[in-house]
C-alpha atoms as a PDB file:
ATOM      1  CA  UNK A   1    -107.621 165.426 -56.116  1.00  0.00           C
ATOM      2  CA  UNK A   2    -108.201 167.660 -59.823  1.00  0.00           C
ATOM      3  CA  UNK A   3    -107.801 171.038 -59.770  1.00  0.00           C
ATOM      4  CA  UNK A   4    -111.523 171.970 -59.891  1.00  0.00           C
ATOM      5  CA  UNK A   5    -110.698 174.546 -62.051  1.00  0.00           C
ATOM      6  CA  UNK A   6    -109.446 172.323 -64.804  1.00  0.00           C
ATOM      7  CA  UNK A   7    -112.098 170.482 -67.515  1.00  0.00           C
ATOM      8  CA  UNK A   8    -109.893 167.714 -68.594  1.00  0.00           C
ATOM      9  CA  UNK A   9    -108.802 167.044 -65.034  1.00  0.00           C
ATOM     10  CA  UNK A  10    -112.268 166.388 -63.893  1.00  0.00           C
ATOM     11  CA  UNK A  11    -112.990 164.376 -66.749  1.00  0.00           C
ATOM     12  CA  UNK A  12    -109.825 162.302 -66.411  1.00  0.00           C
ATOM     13  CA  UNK A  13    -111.467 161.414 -62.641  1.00  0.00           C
ATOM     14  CA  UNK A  14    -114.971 160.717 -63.885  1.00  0.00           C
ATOM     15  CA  UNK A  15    -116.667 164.070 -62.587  1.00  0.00           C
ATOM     16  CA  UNK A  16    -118.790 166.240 -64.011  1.00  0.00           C
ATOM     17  CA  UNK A  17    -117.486 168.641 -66.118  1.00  0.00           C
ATOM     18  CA  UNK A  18    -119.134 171.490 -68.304  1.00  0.00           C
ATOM     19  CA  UNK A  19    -118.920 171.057 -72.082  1.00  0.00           C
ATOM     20  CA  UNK A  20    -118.570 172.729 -74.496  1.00  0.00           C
ATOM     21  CA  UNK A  21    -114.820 173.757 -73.102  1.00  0.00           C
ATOM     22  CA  UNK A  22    -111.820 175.291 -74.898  1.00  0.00           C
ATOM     23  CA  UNK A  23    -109.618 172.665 -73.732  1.00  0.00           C
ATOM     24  CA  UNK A  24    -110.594 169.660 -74.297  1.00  0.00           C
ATOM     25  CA  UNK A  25    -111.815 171.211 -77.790  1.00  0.00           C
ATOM     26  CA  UNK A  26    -108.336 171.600 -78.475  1.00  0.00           C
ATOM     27  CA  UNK A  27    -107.446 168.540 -77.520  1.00  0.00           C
ATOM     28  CA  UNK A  28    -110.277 166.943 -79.605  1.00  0.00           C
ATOM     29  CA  UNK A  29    -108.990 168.722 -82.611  1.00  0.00           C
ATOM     30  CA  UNK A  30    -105.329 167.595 -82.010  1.00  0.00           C
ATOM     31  CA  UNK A  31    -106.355 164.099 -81.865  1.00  0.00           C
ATOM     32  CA  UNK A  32    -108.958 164.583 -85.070  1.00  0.00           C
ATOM     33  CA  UNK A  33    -105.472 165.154 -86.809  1.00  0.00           C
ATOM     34  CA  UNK A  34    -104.138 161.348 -85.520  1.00  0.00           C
ATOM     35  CA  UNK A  35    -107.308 159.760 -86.633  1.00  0.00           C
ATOM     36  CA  UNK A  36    -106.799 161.728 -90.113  1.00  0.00           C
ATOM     37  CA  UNK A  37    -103.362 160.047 -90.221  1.00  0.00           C
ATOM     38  CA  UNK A  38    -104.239 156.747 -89.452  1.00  0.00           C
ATOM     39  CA  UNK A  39    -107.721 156.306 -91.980  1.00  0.00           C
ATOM     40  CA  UNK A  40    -105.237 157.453 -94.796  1.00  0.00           C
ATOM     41  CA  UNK A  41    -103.536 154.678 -94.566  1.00  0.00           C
ATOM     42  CA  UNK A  42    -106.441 152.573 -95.791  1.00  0.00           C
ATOM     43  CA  UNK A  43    -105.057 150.481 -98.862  1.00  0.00           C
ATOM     44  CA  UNK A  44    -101.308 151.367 -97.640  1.00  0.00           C
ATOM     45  CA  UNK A  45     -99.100 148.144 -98.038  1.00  0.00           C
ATOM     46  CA  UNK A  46     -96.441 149.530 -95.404  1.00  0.00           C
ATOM     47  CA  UNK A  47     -97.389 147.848 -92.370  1.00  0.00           C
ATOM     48  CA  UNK A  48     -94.767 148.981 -90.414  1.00  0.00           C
ATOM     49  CA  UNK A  49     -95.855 152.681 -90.896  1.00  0.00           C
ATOM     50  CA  UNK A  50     -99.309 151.713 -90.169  1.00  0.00           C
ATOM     51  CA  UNK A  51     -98.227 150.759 -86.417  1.00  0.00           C
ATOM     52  CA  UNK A  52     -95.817 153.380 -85.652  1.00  0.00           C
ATOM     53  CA  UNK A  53     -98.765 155.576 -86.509  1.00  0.00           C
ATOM     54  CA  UNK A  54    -101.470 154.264 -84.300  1.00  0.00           C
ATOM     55  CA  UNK A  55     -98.584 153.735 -81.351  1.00  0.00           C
ATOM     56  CA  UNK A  56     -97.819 157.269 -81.544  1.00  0.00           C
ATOM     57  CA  UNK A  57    -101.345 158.324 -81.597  1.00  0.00           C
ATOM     58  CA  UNK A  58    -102.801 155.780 -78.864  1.00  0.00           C
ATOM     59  CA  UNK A  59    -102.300 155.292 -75.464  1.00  0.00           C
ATOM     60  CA  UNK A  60    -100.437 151.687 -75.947  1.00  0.00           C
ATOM     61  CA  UNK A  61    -101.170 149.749 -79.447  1.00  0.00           C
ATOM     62  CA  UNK A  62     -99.944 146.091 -79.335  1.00  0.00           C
ATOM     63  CA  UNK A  63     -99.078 143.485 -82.385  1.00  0.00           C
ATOM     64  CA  UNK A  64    -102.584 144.018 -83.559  1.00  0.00           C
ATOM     65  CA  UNK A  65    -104.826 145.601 -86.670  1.00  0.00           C
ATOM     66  CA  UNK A  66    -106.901 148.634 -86.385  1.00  0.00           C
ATOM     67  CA  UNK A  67    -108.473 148.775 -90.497  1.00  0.00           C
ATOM     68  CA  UNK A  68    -109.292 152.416 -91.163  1.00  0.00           C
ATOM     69  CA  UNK A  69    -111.420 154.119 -91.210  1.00  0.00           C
ATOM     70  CA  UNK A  70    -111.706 155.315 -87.809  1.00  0.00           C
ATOM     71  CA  UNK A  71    -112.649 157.496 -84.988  1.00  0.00           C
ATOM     72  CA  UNK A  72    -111.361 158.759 -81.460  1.00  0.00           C
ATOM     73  CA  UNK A  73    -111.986 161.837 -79.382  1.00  0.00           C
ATOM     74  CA  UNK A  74    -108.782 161.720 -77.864  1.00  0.00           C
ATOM     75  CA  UNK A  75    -106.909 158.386 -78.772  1.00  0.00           C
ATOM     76  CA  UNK A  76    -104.111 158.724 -75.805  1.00  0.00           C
ATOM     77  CA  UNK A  77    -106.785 156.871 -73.491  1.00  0.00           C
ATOM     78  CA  UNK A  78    -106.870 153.960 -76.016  1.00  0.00           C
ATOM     79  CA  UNK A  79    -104.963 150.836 -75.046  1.00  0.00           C
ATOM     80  CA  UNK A  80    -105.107 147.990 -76.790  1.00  0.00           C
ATOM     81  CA  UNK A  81    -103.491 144.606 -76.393  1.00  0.00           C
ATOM     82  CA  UNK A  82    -101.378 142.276 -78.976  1.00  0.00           C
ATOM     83  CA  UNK A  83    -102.957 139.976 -81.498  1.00  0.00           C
ATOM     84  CA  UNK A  84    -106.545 142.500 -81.680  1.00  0.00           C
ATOM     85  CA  UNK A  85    -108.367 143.440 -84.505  1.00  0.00           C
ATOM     86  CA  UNK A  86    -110.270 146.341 -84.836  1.00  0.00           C
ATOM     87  CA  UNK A  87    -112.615 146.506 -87.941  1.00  0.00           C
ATOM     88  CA  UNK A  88    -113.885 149.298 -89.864  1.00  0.00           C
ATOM     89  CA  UNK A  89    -115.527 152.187 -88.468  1.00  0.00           C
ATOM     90  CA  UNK A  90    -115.139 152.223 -85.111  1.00  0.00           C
ATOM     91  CA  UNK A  91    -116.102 155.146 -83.185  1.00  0.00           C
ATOM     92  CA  UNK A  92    -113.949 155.732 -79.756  1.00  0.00           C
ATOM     93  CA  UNK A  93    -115.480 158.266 -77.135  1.00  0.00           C
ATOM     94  CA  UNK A  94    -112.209 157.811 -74.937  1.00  0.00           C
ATOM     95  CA  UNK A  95    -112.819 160.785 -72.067  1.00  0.00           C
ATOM     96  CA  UNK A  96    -111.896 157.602 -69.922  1.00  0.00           C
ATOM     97  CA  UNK A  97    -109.791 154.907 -70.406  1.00  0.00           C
ATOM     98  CA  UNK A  98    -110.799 151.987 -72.961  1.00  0.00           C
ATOM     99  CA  UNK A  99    -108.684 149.051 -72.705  1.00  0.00           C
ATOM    100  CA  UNK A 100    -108.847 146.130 -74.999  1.00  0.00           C
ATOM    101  CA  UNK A 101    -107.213 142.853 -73.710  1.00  0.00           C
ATOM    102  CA  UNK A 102    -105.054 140.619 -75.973  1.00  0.00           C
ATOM    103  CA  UNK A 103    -106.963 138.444 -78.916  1.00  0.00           C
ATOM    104  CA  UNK A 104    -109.876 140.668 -78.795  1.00  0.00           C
ATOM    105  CA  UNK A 105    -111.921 141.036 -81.928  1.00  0.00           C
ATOM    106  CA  UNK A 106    -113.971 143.898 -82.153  1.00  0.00           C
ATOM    107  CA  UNK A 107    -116.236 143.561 -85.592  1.00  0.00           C
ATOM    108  CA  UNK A 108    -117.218 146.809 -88.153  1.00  0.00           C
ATOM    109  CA  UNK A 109    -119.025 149.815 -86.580  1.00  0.00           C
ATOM    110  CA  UNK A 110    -118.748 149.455 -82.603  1.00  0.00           C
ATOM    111  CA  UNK A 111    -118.959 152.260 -80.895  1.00  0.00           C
ATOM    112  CA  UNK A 112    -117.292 152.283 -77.430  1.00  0.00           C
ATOM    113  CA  UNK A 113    -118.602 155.324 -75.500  1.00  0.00           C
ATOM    114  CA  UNK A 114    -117.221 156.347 -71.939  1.00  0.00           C
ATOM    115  CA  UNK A 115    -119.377 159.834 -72.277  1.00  0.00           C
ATOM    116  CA  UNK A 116    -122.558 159.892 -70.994  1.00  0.00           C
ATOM    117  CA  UNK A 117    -125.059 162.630 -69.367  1.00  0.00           C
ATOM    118  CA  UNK A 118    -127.656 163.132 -66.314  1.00  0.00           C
ATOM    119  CA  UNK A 119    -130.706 161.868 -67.166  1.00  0.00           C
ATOM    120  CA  UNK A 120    -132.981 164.622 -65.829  1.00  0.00           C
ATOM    121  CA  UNK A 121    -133.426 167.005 -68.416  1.00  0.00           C
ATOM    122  CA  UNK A 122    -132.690 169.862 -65.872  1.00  0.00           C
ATOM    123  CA  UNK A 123    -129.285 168.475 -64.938  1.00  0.00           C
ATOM    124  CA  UNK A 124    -127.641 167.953 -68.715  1.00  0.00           C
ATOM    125  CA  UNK A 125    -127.540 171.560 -69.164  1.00  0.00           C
ATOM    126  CA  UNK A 126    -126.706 174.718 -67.423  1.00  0.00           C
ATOM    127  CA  UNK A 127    -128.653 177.733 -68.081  1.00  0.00           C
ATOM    128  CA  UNK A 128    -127.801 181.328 -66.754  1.00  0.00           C
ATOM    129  CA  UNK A 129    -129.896 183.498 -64.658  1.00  0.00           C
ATOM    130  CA  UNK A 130    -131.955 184.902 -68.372  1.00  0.00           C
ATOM    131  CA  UNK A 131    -132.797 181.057 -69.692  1.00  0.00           C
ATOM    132  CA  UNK A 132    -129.752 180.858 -72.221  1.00  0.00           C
ATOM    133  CA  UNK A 133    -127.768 178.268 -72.678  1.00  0.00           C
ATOM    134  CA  UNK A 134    -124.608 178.030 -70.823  1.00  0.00           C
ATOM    135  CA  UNK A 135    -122.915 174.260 -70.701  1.00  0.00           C
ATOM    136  CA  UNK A 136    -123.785 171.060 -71.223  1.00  0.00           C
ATOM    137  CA  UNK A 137    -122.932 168.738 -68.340  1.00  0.00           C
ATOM    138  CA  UNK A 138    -120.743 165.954 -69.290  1.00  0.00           C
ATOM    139  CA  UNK A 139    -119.055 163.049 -67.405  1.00  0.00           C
ATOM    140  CA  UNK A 140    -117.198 159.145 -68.070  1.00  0.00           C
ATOM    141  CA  UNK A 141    -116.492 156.430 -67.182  1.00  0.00           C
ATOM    142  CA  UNK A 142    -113.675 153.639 -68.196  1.00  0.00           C
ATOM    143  CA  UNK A 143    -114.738 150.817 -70.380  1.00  0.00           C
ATOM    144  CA  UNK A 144    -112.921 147.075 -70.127  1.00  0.00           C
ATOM    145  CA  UNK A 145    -112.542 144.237 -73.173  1.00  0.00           C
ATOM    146  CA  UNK A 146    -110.888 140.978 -71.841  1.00  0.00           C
ATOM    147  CA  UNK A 147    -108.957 139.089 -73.568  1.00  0.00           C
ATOM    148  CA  UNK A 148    -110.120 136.823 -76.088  1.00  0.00           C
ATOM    149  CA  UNK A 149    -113.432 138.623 -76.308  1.00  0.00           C
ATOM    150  CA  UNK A 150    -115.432 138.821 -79.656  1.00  0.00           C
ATOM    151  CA  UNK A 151    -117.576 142.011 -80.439  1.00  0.00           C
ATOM    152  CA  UNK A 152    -120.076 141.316 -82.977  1.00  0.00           C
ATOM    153  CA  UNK A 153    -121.010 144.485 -85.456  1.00  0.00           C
ATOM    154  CA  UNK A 154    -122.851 147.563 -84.631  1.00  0.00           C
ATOM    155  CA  UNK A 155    -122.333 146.753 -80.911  1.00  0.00           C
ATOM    156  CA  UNK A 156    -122.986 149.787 -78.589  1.00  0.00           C
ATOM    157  CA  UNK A 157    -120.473 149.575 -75.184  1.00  0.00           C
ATOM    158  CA  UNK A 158    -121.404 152.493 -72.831  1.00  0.00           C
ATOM    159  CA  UNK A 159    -118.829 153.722 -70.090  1.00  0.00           C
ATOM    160  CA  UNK A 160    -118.663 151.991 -66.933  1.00  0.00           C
ATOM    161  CA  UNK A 161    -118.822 148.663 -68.191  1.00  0.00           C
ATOM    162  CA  UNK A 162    -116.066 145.432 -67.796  1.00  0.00           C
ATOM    163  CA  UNK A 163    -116.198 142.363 -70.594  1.00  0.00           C
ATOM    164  CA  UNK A 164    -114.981 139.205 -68.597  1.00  0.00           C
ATOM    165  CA  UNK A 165    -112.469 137.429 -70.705  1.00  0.00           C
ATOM    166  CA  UNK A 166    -113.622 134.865 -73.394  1.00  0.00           C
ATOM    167  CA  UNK A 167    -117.206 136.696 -74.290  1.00  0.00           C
ATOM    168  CA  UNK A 168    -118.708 137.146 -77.473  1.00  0.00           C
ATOM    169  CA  UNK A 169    -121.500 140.077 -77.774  1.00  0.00           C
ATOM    170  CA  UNK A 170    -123.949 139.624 -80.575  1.00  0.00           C
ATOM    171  CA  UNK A 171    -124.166 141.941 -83.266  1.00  0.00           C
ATOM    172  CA  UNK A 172    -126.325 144.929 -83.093  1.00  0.00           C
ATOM    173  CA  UNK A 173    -126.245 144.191 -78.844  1.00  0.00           C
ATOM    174  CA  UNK A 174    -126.163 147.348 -76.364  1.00  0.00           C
ATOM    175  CA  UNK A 175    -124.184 146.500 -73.706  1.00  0.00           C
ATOM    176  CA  UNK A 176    -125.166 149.024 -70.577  1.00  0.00           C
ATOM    177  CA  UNK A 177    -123.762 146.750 -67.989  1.00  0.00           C
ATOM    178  CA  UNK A 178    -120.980 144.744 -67.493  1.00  0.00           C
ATOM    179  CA  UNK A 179    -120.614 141.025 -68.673  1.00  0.00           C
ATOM    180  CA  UNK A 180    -119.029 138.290 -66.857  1.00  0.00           C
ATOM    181  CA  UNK A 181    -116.264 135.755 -68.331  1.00  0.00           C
ATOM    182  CA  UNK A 182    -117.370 132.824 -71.095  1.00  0.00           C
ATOM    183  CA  UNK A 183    -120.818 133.739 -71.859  1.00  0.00           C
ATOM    184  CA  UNK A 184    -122.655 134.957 -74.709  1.00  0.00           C
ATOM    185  CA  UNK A 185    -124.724 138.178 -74.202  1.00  0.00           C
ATOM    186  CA  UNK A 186    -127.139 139.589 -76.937  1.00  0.00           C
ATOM    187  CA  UNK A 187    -129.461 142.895 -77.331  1.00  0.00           C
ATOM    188  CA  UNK A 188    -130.098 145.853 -76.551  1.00  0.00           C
ATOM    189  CA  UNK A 189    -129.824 145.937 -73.840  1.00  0.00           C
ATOM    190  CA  UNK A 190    -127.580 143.106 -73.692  1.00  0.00           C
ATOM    191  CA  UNK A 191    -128.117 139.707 -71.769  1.00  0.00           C
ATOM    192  CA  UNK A 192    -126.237 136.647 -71.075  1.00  0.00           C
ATOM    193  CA  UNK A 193    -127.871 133.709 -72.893  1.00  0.00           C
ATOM    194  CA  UNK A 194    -125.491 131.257 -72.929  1.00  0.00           C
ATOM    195  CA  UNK A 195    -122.514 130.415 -70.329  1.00  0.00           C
ATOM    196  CA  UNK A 196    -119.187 129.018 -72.079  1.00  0.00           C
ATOM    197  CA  UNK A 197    -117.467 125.140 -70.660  1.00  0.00           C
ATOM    198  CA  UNK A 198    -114.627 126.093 -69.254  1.00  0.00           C
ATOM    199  CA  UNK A 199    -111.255 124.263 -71.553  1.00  0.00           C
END
């Protein structure tokens, strides 16, 4: 059970938790220093530098490519598998886990979000007993890739959802719940249109 006391704690278990907070500020700004590293790379022909870098700054990084430049809010809840690529501009809102299976391909300028916020207006933010702002309310949830997935460009994933293996998502697609295995889902928010043979 979290200590209810602690921010990142209840974050880490997918409750709500008040933001902004001093901790997980500082742990935003530590991990603002990894993605710093890592984007100044870009153009670098030492590619064994390149993946001691992004191993020491993710959670696990595989035999893969992760092209700069790049974004994570905390990167040590990244895992991603061997034989990946991750294109340009990705943006990583990793409160909870994101895990990216082996062979994945994940196109320019995803953005794979496990934040999110209440819906009702009068629940996202916390106001003291004189109207002024006090918190934001904040909360996550873990986001799944499968293996041999293919993420086309600008493709929004939102927390909570699982990509069966083998899927492709169409460019530009939303995806706000998850996917099963073999298909191909488009828009926004994302549908399966097509279901894959099995080999």
């Amino acid at each position: 059970m979290p200590d209810p006391s602690d921010t990142y704690e209840r974050m880490r278990a997918g409750l709500p938790y008040p933001a902004p907070d001093a901790q997980i500020m500082a742990l935003q700004a530590a991990a603002a220093k990894g993605y710093i590293a890592v984007n100044a790379t870009e153009g670098d022909d030492d590619p064994t530098r390149r993946i001691e870098l992004r191993r020491e700054y993710l959670g696990s990084f595989g035999a893969s490519f992760l092209i700069p430049t790049g974004r994570w809010e905390f990167g040590r809840h990244i895992f991603i598998g061997d034989t990946c690529l991750v294109n340009t501009g990705a943006t990583f809102l990793d409160g909870a886990d994101i895990r990216i299976g082996d062979f994945t391909l994940i196109a320019p300028n995803c953005t794979l979000s496990t934040a999110a916020h209440p819906v009702l207006p009068e629940e996202r933010i916390i106001l003291d007993e004189r109207g002024t702002f006090q918190n934001a309310v904040c909360s996550n949830a873990p986001i799944t890739i499968g293996s041999h997935c293919w993420i086309g460009a600008g493709t929004v994933i939102l927390g909570g959802v699982t990509i069966g293996v083998g899927t492709t998502v169409g460019a530009g697609s939303v995806v706000t719940k998850s996917l099963p295995a073999r298909c191909v889902a488009v828009g926004a928010p994302a549908r399966v249109i097509r279901h894959l043979p099995q080999p």
